[in-house]
N, C-alpha and C. Protein backbone atom coordinates (compact mmCIF):
# COMPACT_ATOMS: atom_id res chain seq x y z
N UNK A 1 98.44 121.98 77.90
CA UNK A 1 99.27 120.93 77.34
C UNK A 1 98.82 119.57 77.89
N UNK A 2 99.35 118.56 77.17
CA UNK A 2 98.60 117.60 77.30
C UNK A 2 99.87 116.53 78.67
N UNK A 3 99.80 115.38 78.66
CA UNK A 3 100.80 114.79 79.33
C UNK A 3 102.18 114.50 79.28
N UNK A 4 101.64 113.96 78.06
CA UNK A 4 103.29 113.71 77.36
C UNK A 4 103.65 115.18 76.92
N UNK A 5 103.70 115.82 76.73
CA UNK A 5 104.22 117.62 76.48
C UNK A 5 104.46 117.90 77.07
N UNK A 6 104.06 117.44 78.55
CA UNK A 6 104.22 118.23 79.81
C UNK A 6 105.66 117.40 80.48
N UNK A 7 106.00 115.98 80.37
CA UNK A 7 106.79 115.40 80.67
C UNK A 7 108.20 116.02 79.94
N UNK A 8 107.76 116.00 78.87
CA UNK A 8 108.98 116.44 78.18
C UNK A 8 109.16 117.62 78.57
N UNK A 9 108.97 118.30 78.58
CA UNK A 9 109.06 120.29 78.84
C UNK A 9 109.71 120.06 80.47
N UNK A 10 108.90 119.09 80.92
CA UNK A 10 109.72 119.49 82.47
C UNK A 10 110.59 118.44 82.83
N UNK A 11 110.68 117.94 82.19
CA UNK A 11 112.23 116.94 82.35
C UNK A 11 113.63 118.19 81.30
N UNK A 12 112.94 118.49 80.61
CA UNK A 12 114.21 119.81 80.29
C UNK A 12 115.04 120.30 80.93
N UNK A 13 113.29 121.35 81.82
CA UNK A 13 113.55 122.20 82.69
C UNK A 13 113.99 121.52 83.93
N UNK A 14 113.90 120.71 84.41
CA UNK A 14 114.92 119.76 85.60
C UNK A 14 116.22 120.17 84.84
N UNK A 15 116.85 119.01 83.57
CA UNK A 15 117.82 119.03 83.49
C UNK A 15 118.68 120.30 82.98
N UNK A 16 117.87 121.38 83.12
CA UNK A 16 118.73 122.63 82.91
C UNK A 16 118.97 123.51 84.31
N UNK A 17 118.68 122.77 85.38
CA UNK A 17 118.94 123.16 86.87
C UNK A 17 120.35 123.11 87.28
N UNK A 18 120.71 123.93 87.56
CA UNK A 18 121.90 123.88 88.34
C UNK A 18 122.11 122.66 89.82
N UNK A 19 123.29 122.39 89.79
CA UNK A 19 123.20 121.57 91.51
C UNK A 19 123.15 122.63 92.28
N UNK A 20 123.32 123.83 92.00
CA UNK A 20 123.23 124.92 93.27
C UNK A 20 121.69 125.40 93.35
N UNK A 21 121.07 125.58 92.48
CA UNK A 21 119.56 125.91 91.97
C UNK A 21 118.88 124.36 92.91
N UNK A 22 119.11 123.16 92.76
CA UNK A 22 118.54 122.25 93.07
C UNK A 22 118.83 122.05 94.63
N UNK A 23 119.94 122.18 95.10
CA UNK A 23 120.36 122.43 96.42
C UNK A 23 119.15 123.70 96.85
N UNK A 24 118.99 125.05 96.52
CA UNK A 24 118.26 125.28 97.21
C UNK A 24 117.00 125.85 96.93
N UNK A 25 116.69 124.87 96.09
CA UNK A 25 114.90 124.31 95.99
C UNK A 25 114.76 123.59 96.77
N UNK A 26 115.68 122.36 97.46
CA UNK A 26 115.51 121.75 98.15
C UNK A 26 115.19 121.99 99.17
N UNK A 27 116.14 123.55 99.66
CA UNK A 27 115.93 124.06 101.25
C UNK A 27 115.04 124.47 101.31
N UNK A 28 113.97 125.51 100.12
CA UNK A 28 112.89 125.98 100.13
C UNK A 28 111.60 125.02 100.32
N UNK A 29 111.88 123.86 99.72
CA UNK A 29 110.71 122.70 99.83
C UNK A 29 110.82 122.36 101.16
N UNK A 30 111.86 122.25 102.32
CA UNK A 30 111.60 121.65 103.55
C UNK A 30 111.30 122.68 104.13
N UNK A 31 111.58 123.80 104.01
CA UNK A 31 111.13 124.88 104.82
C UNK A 31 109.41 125.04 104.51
N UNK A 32 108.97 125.30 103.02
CA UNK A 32 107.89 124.80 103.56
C UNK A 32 106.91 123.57 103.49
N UNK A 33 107.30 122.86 103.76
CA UNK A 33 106.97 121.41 104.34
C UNK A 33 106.95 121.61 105.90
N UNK A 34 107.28 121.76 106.54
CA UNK A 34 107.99 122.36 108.05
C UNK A 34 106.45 123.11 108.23
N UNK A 35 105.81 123.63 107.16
CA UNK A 35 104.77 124.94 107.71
C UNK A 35 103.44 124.17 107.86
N UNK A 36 103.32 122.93 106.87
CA UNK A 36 102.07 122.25 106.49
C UNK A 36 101.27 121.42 108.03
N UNK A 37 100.23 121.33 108.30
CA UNK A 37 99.28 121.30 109.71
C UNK A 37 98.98 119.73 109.38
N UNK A 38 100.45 118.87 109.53
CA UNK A 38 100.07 117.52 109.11
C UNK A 38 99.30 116.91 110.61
N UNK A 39 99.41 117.51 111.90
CA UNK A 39 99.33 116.49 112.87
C UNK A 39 100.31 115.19 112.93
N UNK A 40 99.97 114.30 114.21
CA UNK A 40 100.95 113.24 114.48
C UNK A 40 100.57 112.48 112.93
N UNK A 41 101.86 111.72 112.63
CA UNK A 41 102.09 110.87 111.71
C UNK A 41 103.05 109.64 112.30
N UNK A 42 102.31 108.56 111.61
CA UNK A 42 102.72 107.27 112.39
C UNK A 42 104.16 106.70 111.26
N UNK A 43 103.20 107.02 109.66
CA UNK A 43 103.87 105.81 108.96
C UNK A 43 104.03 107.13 107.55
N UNK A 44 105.05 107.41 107.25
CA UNK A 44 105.11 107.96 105.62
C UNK A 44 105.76 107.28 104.93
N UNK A 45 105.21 107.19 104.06
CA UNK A 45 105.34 106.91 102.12
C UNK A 45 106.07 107.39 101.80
N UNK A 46 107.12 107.28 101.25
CA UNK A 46 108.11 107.94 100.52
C UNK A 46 108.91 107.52 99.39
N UNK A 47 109.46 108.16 97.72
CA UNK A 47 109.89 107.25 97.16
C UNK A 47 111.14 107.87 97.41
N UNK A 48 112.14 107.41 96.95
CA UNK A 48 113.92 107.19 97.34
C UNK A 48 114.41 108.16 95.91
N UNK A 49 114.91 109.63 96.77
CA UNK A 49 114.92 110.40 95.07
C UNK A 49 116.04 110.21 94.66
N UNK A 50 115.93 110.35 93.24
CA UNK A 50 117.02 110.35 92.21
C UNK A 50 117.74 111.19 91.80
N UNK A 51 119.06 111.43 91.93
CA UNK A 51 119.67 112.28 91.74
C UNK A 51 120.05 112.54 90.32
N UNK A 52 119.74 111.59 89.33
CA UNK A 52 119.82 111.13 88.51
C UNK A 52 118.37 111.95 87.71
N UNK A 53 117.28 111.84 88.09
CA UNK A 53 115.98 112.58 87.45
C UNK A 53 116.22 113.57 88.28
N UNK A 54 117.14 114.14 88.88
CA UNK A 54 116.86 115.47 89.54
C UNK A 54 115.54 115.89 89.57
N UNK A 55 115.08 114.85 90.68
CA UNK A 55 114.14 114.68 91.65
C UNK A 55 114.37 115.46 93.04
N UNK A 56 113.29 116.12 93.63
CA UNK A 56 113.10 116.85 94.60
C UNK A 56 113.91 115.92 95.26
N UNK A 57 114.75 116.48 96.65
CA UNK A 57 115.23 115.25 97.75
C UNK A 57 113.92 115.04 98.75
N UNK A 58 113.99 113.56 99.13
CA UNK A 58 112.98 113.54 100.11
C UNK A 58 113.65 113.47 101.13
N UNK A 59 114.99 112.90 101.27
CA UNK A 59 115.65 112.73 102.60
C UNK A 59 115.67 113.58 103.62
N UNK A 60 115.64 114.92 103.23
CA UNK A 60 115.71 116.23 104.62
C UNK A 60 114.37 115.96 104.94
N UNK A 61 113.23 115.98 104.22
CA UNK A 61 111.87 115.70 104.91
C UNK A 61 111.50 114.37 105.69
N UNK A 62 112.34 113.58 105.30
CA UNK A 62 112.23 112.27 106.17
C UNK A 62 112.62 112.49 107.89
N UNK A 63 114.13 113.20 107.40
CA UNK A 63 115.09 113.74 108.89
C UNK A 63 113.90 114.44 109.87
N UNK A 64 113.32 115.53 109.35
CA UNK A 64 112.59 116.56 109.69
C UNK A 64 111.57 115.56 110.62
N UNK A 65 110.55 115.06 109.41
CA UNK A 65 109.56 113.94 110.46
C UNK A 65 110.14 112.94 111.54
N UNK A 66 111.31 112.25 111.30
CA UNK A 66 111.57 111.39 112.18
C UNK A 66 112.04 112.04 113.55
N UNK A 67 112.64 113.89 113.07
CA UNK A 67 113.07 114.26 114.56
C UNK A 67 111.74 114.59 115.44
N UNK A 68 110.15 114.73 114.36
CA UNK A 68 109.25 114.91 115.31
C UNK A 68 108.92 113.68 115.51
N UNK A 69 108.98 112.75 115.71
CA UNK A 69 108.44 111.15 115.77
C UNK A 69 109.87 110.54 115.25
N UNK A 70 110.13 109.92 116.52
CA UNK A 70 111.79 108.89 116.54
C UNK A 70 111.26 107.50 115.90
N UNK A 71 109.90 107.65 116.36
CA UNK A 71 109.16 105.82 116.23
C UNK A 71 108.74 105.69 114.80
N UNK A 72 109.00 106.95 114.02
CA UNK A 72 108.36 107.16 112.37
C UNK A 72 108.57 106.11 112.07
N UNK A 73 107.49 105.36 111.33
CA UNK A 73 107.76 104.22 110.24
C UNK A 73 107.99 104.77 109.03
N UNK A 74 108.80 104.04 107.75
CA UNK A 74 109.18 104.99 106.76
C UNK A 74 108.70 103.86 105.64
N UNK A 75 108.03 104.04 104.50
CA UNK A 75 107.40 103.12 103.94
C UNK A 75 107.89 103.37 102.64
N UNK A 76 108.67 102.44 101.63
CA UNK A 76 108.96 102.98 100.39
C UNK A 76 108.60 101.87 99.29
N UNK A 77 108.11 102.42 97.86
CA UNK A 77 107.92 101.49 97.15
C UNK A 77 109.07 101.02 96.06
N UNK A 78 108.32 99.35 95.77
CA UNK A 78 109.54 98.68 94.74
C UNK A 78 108.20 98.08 93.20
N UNK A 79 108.89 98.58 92.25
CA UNK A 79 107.88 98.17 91.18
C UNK A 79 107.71 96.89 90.62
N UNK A 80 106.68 96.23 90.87
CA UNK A 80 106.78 95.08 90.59
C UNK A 80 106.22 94.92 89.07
N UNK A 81 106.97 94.01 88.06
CA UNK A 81 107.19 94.80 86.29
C UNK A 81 106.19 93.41 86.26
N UNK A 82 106.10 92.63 87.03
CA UNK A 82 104.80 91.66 86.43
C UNK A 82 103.25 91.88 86.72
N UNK A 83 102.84 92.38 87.70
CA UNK A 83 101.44 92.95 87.74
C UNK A 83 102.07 94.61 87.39
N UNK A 84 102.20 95.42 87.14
CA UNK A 84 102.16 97.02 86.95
C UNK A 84 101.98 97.17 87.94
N UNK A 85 102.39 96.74 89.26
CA UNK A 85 101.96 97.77 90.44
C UNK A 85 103.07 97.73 91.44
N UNK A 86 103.08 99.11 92.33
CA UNK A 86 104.09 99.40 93.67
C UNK A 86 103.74 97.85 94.95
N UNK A 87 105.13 97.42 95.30
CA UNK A 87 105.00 96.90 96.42
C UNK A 87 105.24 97.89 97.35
N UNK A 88 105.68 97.49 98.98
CA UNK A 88 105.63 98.21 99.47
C UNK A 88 106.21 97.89 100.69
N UNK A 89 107.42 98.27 101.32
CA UNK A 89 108.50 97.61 102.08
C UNK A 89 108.36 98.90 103.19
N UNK A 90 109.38 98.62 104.68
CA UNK A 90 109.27 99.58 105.22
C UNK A 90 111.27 99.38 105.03
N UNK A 91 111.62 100.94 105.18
CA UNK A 91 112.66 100.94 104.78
C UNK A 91 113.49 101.20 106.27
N UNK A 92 114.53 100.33 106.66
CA UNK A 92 114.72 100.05 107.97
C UNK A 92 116.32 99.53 107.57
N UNK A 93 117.04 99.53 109.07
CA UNK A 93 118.70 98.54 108.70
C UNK A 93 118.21 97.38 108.05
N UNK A 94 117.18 97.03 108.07
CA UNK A 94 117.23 95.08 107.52
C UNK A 94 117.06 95.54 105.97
N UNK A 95 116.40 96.57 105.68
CA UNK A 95 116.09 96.16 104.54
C UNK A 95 117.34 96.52 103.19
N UNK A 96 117.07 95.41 101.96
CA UNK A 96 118.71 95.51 101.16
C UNK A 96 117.64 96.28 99.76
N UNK A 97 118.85 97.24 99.34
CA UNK A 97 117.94 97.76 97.88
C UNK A 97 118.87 97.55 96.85
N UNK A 98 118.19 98.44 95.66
CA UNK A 98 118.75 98.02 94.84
C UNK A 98 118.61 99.02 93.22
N UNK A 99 118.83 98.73 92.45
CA UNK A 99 118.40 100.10 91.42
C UNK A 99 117.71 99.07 90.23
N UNK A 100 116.45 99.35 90.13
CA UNK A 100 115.91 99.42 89.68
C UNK A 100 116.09 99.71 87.79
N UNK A 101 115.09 98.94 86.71
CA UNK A 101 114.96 99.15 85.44
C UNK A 101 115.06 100.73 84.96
N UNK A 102 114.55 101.39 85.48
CA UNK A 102 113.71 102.80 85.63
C UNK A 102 115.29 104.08 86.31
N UNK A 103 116.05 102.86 86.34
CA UNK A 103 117.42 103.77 87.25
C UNK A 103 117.14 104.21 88.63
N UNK A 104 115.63 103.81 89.36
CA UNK A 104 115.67 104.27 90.18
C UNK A 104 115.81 103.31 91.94
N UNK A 105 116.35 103.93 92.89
CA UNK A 105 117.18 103.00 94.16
C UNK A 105 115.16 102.57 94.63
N UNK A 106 115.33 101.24 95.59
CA UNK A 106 114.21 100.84 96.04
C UNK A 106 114.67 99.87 96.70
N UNK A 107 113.81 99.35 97.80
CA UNK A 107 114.06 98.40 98.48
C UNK A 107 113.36 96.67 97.72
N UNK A 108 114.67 96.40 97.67
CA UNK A 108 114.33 94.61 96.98
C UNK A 108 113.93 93.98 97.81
N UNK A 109 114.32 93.30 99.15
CA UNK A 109 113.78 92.41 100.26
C UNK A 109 113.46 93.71 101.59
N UNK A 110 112.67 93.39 102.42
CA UNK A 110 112.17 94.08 103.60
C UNK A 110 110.95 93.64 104.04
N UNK A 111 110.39 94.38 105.19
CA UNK A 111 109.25 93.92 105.78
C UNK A 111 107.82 94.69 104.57
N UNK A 112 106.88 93.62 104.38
CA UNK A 112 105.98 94.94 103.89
C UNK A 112 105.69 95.00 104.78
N UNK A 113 104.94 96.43 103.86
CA UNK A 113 103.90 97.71 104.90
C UNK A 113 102.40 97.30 104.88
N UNK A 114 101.61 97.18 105.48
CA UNK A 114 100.16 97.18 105.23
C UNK A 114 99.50 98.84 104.95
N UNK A 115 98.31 98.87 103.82
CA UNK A 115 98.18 99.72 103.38
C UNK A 115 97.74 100.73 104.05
N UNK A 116 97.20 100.23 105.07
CA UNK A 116 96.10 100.73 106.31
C UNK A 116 96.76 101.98 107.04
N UNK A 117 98.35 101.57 106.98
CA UNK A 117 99.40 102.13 108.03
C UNK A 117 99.33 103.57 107.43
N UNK A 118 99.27 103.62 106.24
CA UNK A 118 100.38 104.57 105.90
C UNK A 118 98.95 106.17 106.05
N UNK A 119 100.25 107.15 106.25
CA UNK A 119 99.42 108.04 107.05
C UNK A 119 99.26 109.46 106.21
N UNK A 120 101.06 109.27 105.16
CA UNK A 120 100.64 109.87 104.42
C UNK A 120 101.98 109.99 103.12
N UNK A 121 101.74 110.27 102.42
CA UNK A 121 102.15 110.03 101.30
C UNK A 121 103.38 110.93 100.24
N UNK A 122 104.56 110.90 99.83
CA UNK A 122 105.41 112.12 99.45
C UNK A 122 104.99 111.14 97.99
N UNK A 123 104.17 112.21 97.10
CA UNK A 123 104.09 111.49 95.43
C UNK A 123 104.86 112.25 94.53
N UNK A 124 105.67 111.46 93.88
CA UNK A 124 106.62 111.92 93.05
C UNK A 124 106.26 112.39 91.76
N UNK A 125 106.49 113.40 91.23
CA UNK A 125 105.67 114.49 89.76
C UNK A 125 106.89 115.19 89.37
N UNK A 126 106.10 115.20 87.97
CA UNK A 126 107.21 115.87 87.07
C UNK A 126 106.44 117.66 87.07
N UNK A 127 104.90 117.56 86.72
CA UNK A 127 104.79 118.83 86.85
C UNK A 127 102.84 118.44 87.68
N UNK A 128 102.34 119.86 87.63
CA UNK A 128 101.14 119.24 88.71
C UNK A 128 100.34 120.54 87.87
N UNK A 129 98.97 120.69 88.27
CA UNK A 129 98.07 121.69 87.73
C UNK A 129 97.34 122.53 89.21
N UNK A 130 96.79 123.71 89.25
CA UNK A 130 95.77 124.25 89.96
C UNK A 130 94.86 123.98 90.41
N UNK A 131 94.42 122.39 89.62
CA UNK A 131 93.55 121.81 90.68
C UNK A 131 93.95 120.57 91.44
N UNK A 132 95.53 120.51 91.62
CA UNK A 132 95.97 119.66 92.03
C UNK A 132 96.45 118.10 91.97
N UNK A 133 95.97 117.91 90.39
CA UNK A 133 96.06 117.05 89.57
C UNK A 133 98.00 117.03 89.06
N UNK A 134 98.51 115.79 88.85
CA UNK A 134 99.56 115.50 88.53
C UNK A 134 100.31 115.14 87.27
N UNK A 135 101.39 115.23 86.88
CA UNK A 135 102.12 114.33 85.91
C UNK A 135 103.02 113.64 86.46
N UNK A 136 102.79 112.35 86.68
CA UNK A 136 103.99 111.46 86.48
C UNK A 136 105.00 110.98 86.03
N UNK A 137 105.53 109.81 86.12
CA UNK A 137 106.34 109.45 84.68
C UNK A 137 105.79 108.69 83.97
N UNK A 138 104.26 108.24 83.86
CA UNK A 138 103.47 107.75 82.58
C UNK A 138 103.27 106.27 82.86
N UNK A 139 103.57 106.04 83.86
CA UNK A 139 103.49 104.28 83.83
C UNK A 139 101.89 104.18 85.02
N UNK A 140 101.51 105.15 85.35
CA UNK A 140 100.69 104.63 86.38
C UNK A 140 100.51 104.25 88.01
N UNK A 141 101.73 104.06 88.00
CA UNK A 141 101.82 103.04 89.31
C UNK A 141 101.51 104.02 90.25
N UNK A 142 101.82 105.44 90.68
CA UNK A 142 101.09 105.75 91.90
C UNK A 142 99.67 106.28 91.66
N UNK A 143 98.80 106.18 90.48
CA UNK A 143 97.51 106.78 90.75
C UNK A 143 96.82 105.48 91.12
N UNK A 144 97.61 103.99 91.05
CA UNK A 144 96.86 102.72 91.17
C UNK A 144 97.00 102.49 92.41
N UNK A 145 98.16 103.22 93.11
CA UNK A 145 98.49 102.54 94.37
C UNK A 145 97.50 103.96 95.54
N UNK A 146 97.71 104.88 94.72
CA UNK A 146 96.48 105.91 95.88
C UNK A 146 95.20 105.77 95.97
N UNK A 147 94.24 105.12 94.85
CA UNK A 147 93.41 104.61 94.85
C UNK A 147 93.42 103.58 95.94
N UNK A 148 94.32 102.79 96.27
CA UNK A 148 94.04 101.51 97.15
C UNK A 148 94.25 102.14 98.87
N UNK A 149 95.13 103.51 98.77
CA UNK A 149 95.10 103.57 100.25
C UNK A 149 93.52 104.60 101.26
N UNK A 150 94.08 104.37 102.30
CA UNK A 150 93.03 105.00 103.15
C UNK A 150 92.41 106.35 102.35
N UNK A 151 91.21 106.76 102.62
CA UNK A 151 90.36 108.07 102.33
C UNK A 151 91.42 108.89 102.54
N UNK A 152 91.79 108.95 104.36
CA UNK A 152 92.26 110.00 104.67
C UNK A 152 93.46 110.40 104.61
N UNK A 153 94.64 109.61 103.89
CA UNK A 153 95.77 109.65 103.77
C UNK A 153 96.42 110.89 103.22
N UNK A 154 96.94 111.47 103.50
CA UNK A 154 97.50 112.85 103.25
C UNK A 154 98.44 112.70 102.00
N UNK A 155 98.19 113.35 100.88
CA UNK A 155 98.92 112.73 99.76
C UNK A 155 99.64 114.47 99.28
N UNK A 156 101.46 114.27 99.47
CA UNK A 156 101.99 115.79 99.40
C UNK A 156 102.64 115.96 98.20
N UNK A 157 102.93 116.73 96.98
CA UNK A 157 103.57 116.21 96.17
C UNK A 157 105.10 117.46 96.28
N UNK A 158 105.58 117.14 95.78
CA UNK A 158 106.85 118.26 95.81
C UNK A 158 107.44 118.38 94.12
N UNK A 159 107.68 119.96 94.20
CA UNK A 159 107.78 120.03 92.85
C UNK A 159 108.81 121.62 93.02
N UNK A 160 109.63 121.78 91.54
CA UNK A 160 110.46 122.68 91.89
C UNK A 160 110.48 123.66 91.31
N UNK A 161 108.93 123.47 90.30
CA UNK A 161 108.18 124.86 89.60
C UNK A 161 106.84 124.89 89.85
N UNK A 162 106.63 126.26 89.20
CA UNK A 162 104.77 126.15 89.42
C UNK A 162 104.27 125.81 88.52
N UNK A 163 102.77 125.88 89.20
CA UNK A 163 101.69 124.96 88.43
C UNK A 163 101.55 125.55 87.14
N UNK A 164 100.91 124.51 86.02
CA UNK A 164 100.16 124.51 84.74
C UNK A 164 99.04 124.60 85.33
N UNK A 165 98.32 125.61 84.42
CA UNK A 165 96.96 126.23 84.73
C UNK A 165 95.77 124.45 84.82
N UNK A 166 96.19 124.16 83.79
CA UNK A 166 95.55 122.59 83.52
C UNK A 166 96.00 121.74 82.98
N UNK A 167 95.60 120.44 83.11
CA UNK A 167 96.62 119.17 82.62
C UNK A 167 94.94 119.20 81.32
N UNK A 168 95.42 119.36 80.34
CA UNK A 168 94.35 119.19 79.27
C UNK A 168 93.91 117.46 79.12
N UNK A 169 94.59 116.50 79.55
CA UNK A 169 93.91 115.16 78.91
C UNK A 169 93.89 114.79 81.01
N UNK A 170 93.80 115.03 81.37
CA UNK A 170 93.36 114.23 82.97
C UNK A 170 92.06 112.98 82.73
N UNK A 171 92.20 112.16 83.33
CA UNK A 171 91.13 111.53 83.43
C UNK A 171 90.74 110.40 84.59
N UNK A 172 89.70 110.02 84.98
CA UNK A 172 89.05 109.41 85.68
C UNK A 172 89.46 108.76 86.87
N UNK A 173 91.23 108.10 86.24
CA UNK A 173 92.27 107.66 87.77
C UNK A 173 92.71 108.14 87.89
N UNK A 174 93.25 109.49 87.69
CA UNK A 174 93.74 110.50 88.02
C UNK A 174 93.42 110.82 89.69
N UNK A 175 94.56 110.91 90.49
CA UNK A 175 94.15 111.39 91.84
C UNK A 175 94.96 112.36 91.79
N UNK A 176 94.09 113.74 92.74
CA UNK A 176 94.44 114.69 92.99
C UNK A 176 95.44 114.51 94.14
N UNK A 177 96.12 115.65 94.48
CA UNK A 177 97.00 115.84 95.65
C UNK A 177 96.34 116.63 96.90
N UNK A 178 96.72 116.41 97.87
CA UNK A 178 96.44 117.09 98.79
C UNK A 178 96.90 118.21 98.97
N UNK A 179 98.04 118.69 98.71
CA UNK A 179 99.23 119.38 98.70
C UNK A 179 99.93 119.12 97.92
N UNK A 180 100.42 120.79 97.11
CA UNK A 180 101.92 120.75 96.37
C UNK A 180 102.75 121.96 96.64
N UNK A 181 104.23 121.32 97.20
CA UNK A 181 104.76 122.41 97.63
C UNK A 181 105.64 122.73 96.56
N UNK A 182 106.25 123.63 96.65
CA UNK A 182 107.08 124.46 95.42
C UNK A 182 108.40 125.12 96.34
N UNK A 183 109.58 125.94 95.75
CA UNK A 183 109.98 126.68 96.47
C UNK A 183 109.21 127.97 97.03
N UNK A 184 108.18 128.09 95.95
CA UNK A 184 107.94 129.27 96.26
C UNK A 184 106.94 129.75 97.44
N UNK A 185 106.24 128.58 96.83
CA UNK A 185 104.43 128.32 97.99
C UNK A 185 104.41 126.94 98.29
N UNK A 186 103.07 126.93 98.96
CA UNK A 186 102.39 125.89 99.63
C UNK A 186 101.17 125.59 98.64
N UNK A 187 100.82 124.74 97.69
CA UNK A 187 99.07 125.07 97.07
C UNK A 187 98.97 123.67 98.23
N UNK A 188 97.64 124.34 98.08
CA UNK A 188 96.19 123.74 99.23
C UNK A 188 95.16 122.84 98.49
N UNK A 189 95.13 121.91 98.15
CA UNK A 189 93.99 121.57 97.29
C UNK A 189 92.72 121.12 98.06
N UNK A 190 92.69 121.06 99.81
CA UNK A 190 91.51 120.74 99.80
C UNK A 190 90.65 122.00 100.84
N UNK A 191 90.91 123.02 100.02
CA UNK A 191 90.16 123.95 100.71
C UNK A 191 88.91 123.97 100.24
């Protein structure tokens, strides 16, 4: 299937999830998240999920990292609708948010992040493929913004089904994931 087929089919299948089904996909995604051989992490990426796109939660995985690292920096993006691209704030008491065109929460004023920092990355997908390739929500903004960060940045995606064998139209900015966790498994993409 192609992208847009794939958006639609799994925005369905989201919205035919139960809150009890989504509650514990959730527990299954931190549990294994919890298993993955990230090493120390200084600074994560994270976007602010929607309860609304019954979006994976990122918040227990935030808890999780910050109880291994108190000093975690937490880095979240805000879309800026005049260039097409993610800014990038660290999300802290100072910073004020706000909801977004898209329905979705983000930080409006805060400190930015420099790109350099960030160590590693939670990318938000609707569905993902076997070779680790993604669907988004079609606008772009995180295959423009992974392109700009470090080589080595650990990029994880979380998702609450399994993979499509292949994303039939992928192309050229397309960035792969490092990782996609599921309830069920862990996929590995850079073995």
């Amino acid at each position: 299937m192609n992208k847009s087929e794939l958006r639609l089919l799994y925005k369905r299948k989201r919205a035919a999830l139960t809150l009890a089904e989504i509650a514990r996909c959730n527990d299954l995604l931190l549990i294994h998240f919890q298993k993955l051989p990230l090493g120390f992490i200084h600074c994560v990426h994270t976007y602010l999920s929607s309860m609304q796109l019954r979006e994976p939660d990122t918040a227990p995985i935030i808890r999780y990292m910050e109880f291994l690292n108190p000093e975690l920096k937490i880095a979240v993006p805000s879309i800026n609708s005049y260039t097409g691209t993610l800014e990038h704030f660290y999300l802290d008491e100072k910073s004020t948010r706000k909801i977004n065109n898209f329905g979705i929460e983000e930080v409006h004023e805060g400190l930015p992040v420099a790109m350099a920092t960030i160590d590693l990355v939670l990318v938000p997908l609707l569905a993902f493929d076997r070779q680790g390739y993604r669907v988004g929500y079609g606008k772009g903004y995180y295959d423009k913004f992974l392109s700009l960060c470090r080589k080595d940045v650990l990029k994880v995606g979380l998702c609450f089904f399994e993979p499509e064998v292949v994303i039939d139209d992928r192309n050229e900015f397309d960035i792969a994931l490092d990782y996609c966790i599921t309830p069920a498994e862990i996929f590995n993409f850079n073995k």
